[in-house]
C-alpha atoms as a PDB file:
ATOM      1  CA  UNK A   1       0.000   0.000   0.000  1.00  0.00           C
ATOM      2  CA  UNK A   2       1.100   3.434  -0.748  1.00  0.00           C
ATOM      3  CA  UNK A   3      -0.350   7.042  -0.793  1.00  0.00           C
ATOM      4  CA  UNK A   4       0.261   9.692  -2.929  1.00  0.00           C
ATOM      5  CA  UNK A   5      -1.442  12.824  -4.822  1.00  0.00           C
ATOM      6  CA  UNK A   6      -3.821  12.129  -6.975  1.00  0.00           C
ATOM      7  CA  UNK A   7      -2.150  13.665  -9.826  1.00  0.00           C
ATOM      8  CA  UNK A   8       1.167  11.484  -9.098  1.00  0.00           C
ATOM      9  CA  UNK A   9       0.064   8.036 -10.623  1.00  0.00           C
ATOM     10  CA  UNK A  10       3.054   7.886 -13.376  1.00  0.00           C
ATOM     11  CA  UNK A  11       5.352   8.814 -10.608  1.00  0.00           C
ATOM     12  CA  UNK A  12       3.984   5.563  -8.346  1.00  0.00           C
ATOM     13  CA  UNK A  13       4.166   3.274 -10.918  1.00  0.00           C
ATOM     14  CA  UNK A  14       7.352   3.887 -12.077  1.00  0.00           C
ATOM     15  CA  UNK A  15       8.366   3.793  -8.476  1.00  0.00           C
ATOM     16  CA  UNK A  16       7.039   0.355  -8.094  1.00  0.00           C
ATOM     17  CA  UNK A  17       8.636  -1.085 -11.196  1.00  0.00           C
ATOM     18  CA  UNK A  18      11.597  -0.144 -10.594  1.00  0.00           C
ATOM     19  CA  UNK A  19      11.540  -1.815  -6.935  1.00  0.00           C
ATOM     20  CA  UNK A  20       9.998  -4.769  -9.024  1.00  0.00           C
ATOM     21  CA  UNK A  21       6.281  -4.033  -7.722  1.00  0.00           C
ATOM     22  CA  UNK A  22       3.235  -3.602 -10.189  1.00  0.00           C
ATOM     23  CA  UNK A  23       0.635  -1.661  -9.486  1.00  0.00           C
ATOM     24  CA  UNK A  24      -2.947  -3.450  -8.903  1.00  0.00           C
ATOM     25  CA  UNK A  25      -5.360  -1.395  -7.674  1.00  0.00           C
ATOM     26  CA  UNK A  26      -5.830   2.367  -6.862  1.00  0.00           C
ATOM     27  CA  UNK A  27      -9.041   4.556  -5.215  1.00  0.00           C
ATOM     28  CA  UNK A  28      -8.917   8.513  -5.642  1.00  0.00           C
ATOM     29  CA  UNK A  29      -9.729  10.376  -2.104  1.00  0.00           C
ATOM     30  CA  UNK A  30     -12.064  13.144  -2.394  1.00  0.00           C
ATOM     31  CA  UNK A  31     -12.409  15.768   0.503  1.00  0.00           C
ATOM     32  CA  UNK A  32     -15.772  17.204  -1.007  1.00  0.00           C
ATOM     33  CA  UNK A  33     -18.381  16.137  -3.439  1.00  0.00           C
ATOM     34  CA  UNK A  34     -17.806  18.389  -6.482  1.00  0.00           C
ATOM     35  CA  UNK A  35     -13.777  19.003  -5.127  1.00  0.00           C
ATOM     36  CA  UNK A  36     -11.047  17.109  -7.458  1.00  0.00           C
ATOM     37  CA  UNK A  37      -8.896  14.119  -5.597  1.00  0.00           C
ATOM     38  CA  UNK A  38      -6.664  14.885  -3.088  1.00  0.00           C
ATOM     39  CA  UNK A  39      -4.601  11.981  -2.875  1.00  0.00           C
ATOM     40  CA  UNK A  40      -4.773   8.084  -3.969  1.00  0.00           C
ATOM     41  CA  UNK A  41      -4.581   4.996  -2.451  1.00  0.00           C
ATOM     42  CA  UNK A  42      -2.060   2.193  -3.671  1.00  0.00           C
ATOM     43  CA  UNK A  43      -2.628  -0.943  -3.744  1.00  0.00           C
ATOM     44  CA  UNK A  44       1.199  -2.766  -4.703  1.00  0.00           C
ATOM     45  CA  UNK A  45       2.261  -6.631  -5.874  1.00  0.00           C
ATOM     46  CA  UNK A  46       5.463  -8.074  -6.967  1.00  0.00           C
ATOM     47  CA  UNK A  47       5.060  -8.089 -10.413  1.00  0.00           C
ATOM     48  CA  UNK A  48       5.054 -11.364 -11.504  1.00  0.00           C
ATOM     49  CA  UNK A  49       1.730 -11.770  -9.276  1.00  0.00           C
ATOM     50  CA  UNK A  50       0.094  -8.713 -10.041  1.00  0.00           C
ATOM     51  CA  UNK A  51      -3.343  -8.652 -11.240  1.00  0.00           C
ATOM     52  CA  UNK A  52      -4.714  -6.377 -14.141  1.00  0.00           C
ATOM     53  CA  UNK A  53      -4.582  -3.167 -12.733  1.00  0.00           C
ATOM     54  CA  UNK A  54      -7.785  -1.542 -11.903  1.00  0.00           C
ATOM     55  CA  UNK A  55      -9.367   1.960 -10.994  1.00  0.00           C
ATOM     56  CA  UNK A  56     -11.616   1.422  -7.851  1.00  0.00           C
ATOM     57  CA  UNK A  57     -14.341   4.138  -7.800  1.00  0.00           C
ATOM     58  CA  UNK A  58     -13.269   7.466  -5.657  1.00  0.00           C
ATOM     59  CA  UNK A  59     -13.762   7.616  -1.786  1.00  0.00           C
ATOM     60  CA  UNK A  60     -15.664  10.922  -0.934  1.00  0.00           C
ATOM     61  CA  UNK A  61     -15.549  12.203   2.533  1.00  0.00           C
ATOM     62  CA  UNK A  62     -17.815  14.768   2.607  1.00  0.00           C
ATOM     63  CA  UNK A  63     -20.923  15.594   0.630  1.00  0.00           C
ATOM     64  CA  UNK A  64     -22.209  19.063  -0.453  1.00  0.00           C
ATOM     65  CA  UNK A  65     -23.984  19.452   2.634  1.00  0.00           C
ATOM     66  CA  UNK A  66     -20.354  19.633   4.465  1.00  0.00           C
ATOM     67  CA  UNK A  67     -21.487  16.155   6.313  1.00  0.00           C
ATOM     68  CA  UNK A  68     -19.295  13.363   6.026  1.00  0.00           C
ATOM     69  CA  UNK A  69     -20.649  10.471   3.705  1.00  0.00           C
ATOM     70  CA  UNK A  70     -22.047   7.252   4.799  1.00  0.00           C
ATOM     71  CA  UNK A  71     -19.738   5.235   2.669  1.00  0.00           C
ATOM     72  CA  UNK A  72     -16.586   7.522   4.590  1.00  0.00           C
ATOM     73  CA  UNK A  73     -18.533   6.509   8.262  1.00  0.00           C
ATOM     74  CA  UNK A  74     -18.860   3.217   7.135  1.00  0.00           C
ATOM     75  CA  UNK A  75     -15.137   2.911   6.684  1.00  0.00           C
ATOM     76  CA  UNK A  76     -14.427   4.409   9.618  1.00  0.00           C
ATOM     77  CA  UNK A  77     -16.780   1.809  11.988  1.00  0.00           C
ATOM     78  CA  UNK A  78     -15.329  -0.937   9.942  1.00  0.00           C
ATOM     79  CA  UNK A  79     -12.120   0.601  11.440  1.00  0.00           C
ATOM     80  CA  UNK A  80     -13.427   0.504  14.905  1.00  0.00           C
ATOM     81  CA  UNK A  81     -13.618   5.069  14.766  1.00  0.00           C
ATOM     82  CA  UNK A  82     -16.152   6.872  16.356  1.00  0.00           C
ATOM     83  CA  UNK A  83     -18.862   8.011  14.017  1.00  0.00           C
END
């Protein structure tokens, strides 16, 4: 696992072949409904056991109203946080 800006996907996956990783999965962070990605999540495998790589839909934390979503407080419970 790795995070990183959004924006910095080429950078990560050169990163990871070079240290012989490929990468499998990623999922864009979103602060605000409407607001671009902030940063992504990295999912890493050695590369000879790497999956096709695949774009997981983006987290968003808040929604419009300001309120954080139910899919965000869902992930936090599962995490054992306070919602």
């Amino acid at each position: 696992m790795a995070c990183a800006a959004a924006r910095q996907r080429g950078r990560v996956e050169a990163a990871a072949a070079a240290a012989g990783l490929a990468l499998e999965a990623w999922r864009d962070v979103v602060p605000k409904e409407g607001k671009t990605a902030l940063f992504s999540v990295y999912a890493l495998r050695r590369a000879a056991e790497a999956a096709p790589p695949r774009d997981e839909p983006p987290l968003v934390l808040r929604g419009e109203d300001g309120r954080f979503t139910e899919e965000f407080n869902a992930l936090c419970r599962a995490m054992g946080m306070p919602v």
